[in-house]
N, C-alpha and C. Protein backbone atom coordinates (compact mmCIF):
# COMPACT_ATOMS: atom_id res chain seq x y z
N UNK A 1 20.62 -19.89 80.57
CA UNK A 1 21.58 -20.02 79.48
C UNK A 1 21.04 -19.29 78.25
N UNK A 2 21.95 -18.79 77.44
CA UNK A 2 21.21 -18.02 76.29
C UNK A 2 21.85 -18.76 75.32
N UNK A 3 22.05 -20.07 75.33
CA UNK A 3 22.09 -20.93 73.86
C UNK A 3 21.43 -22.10 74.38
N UNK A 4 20.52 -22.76 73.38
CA UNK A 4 20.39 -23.89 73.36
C UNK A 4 21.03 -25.04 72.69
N UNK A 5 20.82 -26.47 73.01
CA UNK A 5 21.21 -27.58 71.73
C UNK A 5 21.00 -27.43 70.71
N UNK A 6 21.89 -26.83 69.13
CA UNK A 6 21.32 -26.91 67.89
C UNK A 6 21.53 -25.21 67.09
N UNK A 7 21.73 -24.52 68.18
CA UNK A 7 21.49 -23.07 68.32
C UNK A 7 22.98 -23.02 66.96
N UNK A 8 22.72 -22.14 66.41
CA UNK A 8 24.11 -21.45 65.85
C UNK A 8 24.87 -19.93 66.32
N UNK A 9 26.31 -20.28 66.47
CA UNK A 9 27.03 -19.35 67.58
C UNK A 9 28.10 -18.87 67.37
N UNK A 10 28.69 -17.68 67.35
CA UNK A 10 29.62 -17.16 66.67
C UNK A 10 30.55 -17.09 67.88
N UNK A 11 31.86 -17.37 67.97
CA UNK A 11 33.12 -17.73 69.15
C UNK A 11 33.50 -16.22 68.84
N UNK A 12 33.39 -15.06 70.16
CA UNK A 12 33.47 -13.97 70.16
C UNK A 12 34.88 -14.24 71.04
N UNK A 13 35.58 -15.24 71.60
CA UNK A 13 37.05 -15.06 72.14
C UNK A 13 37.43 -16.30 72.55
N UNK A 14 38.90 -16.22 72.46
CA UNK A 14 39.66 -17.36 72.64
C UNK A 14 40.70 -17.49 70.94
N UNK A 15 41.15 -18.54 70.70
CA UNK A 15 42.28 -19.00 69.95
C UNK A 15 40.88 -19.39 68.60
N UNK A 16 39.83 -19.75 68.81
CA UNK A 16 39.21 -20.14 67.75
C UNK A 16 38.20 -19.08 67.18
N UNK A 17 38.24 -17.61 67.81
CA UNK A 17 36.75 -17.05 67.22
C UNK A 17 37.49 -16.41 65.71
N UNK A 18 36.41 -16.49 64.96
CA UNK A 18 36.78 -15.87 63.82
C UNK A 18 34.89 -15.14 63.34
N UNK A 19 35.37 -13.74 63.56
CA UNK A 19 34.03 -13.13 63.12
C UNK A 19 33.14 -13.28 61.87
N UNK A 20 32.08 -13.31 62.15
CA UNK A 20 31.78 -13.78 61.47
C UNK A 20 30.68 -15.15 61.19
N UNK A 21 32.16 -16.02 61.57
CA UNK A 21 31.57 -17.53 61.31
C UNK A 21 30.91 -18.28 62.41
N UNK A 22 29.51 -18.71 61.99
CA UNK A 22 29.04 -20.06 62.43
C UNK A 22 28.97 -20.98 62.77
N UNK A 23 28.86 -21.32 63.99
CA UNK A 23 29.39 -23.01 64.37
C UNK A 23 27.41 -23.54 65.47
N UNK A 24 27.88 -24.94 65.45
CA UNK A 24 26.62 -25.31 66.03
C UNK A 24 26.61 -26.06 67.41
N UNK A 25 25.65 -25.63 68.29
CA UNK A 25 26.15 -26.11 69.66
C UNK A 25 25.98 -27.49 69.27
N UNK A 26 26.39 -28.32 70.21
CA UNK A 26 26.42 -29.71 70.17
C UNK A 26 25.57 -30.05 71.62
N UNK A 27 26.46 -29.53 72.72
CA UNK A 27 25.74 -29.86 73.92
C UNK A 27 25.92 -28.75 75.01
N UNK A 28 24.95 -28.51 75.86
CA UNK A 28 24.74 -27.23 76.51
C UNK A 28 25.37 -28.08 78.05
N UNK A 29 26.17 -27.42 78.95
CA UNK A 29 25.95 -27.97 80.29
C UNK A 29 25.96 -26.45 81.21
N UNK A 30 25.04 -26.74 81.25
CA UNK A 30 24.49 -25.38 82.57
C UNK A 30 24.69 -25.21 83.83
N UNK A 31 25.30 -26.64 84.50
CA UNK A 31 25.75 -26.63 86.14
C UNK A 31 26.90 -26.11 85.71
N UNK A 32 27.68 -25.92 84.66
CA UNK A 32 28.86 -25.22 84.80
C UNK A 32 29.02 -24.29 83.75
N UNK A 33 27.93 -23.83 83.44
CA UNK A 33 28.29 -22.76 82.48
C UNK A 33 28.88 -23.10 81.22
N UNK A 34 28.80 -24.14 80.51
CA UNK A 34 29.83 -24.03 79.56
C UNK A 34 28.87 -25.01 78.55
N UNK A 35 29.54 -25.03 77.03
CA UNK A 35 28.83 -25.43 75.65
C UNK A 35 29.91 -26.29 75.07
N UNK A 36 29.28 -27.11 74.76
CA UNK A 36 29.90 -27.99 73.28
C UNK A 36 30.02 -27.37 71.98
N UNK A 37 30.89 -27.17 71.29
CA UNK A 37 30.39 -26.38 70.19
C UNK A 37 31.50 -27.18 68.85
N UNK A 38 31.06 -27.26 67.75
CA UNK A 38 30.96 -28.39 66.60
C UNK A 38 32.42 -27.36 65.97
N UNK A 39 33.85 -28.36 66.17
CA UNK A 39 34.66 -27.88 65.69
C UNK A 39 35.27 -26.53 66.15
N UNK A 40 35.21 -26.40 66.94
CA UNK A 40 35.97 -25.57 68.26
C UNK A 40 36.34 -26.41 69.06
N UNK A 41 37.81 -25.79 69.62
CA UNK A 41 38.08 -26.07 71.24
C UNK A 41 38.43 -27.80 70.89
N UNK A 42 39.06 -28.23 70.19
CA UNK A 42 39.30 -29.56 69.83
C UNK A 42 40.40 -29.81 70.11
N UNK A 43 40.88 -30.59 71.14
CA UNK A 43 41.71 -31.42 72.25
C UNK A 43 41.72 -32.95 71.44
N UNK A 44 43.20 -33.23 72.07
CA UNK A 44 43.28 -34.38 71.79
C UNK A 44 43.47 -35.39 73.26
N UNK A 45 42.68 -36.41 72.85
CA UNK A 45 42.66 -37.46 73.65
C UNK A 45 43.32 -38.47 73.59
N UNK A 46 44.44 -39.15 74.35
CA UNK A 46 45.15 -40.09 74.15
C UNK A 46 44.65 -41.26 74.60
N UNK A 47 44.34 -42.80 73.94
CA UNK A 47 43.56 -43.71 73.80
C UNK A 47 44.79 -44.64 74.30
N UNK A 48 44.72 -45.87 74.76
CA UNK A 48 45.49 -47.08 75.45
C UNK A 48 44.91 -48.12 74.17
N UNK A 49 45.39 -48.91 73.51
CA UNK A 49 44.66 -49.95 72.78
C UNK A 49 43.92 -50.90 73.69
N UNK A 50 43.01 -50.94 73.02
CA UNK A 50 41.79 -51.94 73.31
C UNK A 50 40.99 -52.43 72.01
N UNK A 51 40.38 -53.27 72.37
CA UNK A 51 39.38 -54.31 71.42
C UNK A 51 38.66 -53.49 70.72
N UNK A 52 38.38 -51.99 71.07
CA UNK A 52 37.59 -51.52 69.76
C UNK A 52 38.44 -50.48 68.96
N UNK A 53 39.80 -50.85 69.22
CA UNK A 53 40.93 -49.73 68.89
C UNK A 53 41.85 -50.47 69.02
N UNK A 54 42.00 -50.99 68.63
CA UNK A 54 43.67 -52.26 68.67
C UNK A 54 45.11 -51.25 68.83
N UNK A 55 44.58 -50.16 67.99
CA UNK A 55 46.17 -49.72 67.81
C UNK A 55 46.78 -48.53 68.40
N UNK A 56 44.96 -48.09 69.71
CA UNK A 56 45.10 -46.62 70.56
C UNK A 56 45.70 -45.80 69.44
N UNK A 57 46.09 -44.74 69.68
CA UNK A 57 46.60 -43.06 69.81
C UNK A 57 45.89 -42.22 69.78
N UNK A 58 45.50 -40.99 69.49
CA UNK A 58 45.40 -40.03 69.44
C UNK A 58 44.00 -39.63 69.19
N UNK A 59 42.48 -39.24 69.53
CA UNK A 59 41.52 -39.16 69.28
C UNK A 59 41.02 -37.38 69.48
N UNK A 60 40.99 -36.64 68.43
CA UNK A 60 40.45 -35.15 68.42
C UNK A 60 39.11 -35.03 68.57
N UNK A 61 38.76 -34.56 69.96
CA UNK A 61 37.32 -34.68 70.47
C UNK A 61 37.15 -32.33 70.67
N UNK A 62 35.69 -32.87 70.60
CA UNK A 62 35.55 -31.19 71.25
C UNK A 62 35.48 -30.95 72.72
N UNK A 63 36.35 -29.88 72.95
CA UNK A 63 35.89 -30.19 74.64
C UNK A 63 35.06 -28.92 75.29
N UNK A 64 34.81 -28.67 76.07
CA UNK A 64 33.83 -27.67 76.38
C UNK A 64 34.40 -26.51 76.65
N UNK A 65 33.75 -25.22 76.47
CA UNK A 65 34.23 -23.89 76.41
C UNK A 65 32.91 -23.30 76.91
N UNK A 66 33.70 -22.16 77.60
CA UNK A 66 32.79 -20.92 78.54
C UNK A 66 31.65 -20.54 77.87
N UNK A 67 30.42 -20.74 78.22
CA UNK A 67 29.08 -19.81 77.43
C UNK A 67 29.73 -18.55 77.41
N UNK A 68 29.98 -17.84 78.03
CA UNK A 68 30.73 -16.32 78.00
C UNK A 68 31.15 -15.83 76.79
N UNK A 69 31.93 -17.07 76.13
CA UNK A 69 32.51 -17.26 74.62
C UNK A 69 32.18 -17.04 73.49
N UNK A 70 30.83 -17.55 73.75
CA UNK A 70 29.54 -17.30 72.73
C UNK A 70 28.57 -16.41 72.41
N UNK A 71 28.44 -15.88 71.24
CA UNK A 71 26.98 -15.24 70.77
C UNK A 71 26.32 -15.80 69.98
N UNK A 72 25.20 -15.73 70.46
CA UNK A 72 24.04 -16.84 69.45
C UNK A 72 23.81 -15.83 68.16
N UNK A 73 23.56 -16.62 67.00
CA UNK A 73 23.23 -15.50 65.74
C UNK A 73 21.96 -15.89 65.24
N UNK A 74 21.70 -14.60 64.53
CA UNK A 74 20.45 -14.34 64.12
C UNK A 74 20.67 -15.11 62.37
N UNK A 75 19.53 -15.82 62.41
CA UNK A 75 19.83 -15.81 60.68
C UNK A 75 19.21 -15.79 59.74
N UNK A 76 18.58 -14.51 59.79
CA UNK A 76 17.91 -13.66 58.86
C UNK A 76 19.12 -12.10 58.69
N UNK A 77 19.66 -11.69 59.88
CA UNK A 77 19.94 -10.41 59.89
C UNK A 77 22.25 -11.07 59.35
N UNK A 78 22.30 -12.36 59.71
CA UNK A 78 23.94 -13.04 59.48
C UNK A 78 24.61 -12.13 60.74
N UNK A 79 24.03 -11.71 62.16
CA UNK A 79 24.66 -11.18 62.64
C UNK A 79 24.55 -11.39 64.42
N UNK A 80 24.96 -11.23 65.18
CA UNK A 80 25.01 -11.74 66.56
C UNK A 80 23.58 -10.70 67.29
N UNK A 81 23.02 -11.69 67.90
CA UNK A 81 21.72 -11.20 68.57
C UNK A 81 22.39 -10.14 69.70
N UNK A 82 22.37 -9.01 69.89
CA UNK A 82 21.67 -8.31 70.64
C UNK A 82 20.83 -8.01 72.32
N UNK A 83 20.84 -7.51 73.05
CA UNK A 83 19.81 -7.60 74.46
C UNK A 83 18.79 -6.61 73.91
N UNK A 84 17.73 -6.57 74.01
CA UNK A 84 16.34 -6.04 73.66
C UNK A 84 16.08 -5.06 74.95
């Protein structure tokens, strides 16, 4: 994987990349290729009421998106790392 947990990552495609900007992984899953990433890719989850939610509806969670998606950034240079 070329991001880790914590890493900061610029969304190079899909409905959310905007060049440029910074976002922070949240959680890496590697059996399937894909990242959590903090305020991207945010789905809504529909909740049933229960005892810690009396009144259910609607819960905006992040859901996971393709590492493919991602470039990790450098941040000294404010710009997407590169292959050496």
């Amino acid at each position: 994987m070329h991001v880790k947990k914590n890493d900061l990552v610029e969304v190079i495609a899909g409905e959310d990349a905007v060049k440029g900007r910074a976002h922070r992984v949240l959680r890496v899953l590697p059996t399937v290729n894909k990242v959590v990433v903090e305020g991207v890719n945010r789905v809504y989850k529909h909740v049933k009421p229960n005892k810690r939610n009396p009144q259910g509806g609607r819960l905006s969670v992040e859901a996971p998106m393709a590492a493919s998606n991602v470039r990790r950034q450098d941040k000294e240079r404010k710009g997407g790392v590169g292959k050496k």
